[in-house]
N, C-alpha and C. Protein backbone atom coordinates (compact mmCIF):
# COMPACT_ATOMS: atom_id res chain seq x y z
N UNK A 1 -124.35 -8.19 -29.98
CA UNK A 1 -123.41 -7.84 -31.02
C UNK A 1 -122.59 -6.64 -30.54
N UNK A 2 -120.84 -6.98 -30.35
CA UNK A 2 -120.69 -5.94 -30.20
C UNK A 2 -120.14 -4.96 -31.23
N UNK A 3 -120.42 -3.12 -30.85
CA UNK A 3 -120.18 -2.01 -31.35
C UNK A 3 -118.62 -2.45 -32.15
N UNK A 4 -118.59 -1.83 -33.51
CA UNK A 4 -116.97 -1.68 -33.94
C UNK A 4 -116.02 -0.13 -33.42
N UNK A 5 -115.25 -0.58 -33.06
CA UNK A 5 -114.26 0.52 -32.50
C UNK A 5 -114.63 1.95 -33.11
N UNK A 6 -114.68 2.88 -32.94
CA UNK A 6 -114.68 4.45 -33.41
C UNK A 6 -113.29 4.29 -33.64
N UNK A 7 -112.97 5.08 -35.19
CA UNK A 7 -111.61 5.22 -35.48
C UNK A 7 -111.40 6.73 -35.18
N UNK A 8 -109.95 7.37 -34.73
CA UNK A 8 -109.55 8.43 -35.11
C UNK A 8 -109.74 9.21 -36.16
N UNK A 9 -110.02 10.83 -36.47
CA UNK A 9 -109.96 11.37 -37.77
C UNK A 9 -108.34 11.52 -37.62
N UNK A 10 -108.02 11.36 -38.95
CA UNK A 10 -106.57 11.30 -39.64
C UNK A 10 -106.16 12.78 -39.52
N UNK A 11 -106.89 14.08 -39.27
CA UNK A 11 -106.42 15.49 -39.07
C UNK A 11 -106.66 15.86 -37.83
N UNK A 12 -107.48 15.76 -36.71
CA UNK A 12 -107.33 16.22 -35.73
C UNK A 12 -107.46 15.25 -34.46
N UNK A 13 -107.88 14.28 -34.77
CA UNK A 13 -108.01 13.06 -34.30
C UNK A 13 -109.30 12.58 -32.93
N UNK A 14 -110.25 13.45 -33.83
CA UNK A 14 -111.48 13.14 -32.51
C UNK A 14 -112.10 11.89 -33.39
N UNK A 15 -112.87 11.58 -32.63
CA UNK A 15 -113.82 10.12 -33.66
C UNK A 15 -114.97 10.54 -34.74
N UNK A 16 -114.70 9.80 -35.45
CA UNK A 16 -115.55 9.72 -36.78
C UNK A 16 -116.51 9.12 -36.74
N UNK A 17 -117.28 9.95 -37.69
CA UNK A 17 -118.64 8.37 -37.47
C UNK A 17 -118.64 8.08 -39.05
N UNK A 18 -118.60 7.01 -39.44
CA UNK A 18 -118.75 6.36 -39.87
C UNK A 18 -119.94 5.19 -40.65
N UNK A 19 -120.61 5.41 -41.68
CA UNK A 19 -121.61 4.87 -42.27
C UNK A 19 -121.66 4.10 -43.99
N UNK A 20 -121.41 3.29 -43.92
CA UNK A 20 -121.22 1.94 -44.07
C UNK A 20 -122.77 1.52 -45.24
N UNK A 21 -123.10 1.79 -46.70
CA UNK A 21 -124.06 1.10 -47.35
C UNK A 21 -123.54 0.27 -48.36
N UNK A 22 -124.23 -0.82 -48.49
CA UNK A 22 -124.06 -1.69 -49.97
C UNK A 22 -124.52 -1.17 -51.16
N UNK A 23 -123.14 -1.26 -52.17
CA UNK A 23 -123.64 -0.76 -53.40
C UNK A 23 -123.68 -1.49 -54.37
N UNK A 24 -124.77 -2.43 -55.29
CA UNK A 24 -124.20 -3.36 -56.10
C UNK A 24 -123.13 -4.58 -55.62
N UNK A 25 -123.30 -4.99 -53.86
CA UNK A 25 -122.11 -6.02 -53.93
C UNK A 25 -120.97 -5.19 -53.12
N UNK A 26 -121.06 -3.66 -53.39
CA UNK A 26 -119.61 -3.83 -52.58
C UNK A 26 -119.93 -2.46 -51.63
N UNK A 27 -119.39 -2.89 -50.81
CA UNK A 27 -119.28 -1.83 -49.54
C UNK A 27 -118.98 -0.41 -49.74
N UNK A 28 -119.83 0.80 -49.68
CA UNK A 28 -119.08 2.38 -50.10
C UNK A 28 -119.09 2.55 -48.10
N UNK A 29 -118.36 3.33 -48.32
CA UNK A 29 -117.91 3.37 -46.57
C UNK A 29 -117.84 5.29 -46.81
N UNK A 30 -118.64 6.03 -46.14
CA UNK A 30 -117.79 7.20 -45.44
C UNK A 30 -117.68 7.71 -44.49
N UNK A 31 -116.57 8.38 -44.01
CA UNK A 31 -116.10 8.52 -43.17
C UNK A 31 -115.88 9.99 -42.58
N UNK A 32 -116.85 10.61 -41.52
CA UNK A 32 -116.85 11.90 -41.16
C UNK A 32 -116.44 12.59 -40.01
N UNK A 33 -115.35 14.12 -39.67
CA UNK A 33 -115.68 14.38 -38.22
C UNK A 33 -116.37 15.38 -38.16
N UNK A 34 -117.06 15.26 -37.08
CA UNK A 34 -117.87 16.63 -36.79
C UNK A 34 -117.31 17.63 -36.65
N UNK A 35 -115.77 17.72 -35.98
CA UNK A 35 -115.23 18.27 -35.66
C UNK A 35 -114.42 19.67 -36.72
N UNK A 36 -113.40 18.46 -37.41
CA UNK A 36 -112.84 19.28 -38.46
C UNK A 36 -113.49 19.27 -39.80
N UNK A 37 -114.84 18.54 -39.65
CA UNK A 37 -115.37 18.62 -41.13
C UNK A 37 -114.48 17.81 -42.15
N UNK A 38 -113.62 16.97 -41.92
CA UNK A 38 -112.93 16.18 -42.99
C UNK A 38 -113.95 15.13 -43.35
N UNK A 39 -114.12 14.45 -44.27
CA UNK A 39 -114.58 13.44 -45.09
C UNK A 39 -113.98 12.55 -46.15
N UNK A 40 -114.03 10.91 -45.46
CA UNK A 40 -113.12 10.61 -46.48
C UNK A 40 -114.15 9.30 -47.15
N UNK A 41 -113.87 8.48 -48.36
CA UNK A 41 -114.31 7.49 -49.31
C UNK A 41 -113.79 6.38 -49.34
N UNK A 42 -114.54 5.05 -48.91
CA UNK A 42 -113.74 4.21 -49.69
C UNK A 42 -114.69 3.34 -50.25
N UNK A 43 -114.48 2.17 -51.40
CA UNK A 43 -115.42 1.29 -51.91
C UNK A 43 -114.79 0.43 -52.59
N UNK A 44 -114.94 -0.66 -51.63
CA UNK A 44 -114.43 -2.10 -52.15
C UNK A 44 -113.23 -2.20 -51.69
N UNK A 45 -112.80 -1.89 -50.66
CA UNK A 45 -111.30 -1.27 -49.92
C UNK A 45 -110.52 -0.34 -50.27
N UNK A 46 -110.78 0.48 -51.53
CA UNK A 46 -110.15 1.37 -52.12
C UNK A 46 -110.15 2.69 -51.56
N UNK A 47 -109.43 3.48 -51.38
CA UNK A 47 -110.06 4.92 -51.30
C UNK A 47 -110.42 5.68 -52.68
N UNK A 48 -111.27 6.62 -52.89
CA UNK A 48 -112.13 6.89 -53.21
C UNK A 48 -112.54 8.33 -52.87
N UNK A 49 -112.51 9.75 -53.73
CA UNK A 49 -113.26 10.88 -53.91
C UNK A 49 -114.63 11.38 -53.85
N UNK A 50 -114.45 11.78 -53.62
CA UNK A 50 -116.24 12.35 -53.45
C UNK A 50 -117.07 11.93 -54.59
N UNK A 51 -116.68 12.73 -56.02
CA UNK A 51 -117.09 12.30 -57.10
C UNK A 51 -117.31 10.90 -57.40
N UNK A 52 -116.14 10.09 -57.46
CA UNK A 52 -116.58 8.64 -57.85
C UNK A 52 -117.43 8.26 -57.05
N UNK A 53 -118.09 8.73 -55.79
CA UNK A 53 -118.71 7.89 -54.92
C UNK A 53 -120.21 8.41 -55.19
N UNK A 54 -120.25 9.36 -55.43
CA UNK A 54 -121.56 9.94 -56.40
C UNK A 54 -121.77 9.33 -57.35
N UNK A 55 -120.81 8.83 -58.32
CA UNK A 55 -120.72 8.58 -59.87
C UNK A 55 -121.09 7.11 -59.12
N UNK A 56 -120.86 6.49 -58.58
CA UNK A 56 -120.93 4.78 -58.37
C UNK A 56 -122.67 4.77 -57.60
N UNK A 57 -122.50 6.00 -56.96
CA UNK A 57 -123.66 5.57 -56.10
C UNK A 57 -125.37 6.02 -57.27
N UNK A 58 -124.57 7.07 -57.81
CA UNK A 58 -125.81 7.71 -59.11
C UNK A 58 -126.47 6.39 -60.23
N UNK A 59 -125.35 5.59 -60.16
CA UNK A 59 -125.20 4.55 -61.23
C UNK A 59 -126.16 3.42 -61.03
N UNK A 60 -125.97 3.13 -59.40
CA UNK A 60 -126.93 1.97 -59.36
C UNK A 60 -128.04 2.00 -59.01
N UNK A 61 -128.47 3.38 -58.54
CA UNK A 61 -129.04 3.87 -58.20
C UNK A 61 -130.20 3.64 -59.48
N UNK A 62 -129.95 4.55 -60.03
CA UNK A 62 -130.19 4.93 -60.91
C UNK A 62 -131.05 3.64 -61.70
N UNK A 63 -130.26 2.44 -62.11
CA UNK A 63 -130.31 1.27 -62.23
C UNK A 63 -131.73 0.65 -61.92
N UNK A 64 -131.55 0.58 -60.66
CA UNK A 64 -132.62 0.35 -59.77
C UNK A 64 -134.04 0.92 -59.63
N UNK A 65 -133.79 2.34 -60.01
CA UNK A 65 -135.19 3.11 -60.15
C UNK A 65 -135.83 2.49 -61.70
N UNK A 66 -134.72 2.36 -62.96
CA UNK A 66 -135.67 2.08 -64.17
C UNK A 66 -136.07 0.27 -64.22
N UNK A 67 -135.37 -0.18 -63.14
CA UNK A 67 -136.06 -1.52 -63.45
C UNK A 67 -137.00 -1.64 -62.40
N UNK A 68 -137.74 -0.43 -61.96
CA UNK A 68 -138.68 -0.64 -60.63
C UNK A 68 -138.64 -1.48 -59.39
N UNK A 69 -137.36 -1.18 -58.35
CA UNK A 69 -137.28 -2.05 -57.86
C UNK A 69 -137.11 -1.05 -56.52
């Protein structure tokens, strides 16, 4: 299987890493450099804030713990 490309960071442009979980069905993606410390969101192709990605990820989370799973 091969590796997916390392993208550029959008501010200084060294590579990001990138980590990729399923939430409920849809993909939360973020996106980090070591470098300049930028961080970005997206989920479900959207971009996406820090907060909502807490708020989405708290949610199913959450979900999941009271139906014991």
């Amino acid at each position: 299987m091969a590796l997916p490309t390392a993208q550029p960071c959008p501010v200084c442009t060294s590579e990001l890493v990138t980590l990729k979980i399923n939430v409920d069905g849809h993909d939360l993606i973020m996106c980090s450099c070591q470098t300049c410390d930028t961080r970005t969101w997206e989920l479900a192709g959207e971009d996406i804030n820090l907060e909502a990605a807490l708020d989405h990820v708290g949610t199913h989370a959450g979900r999941r713990r009271r139906a014991g799973v």
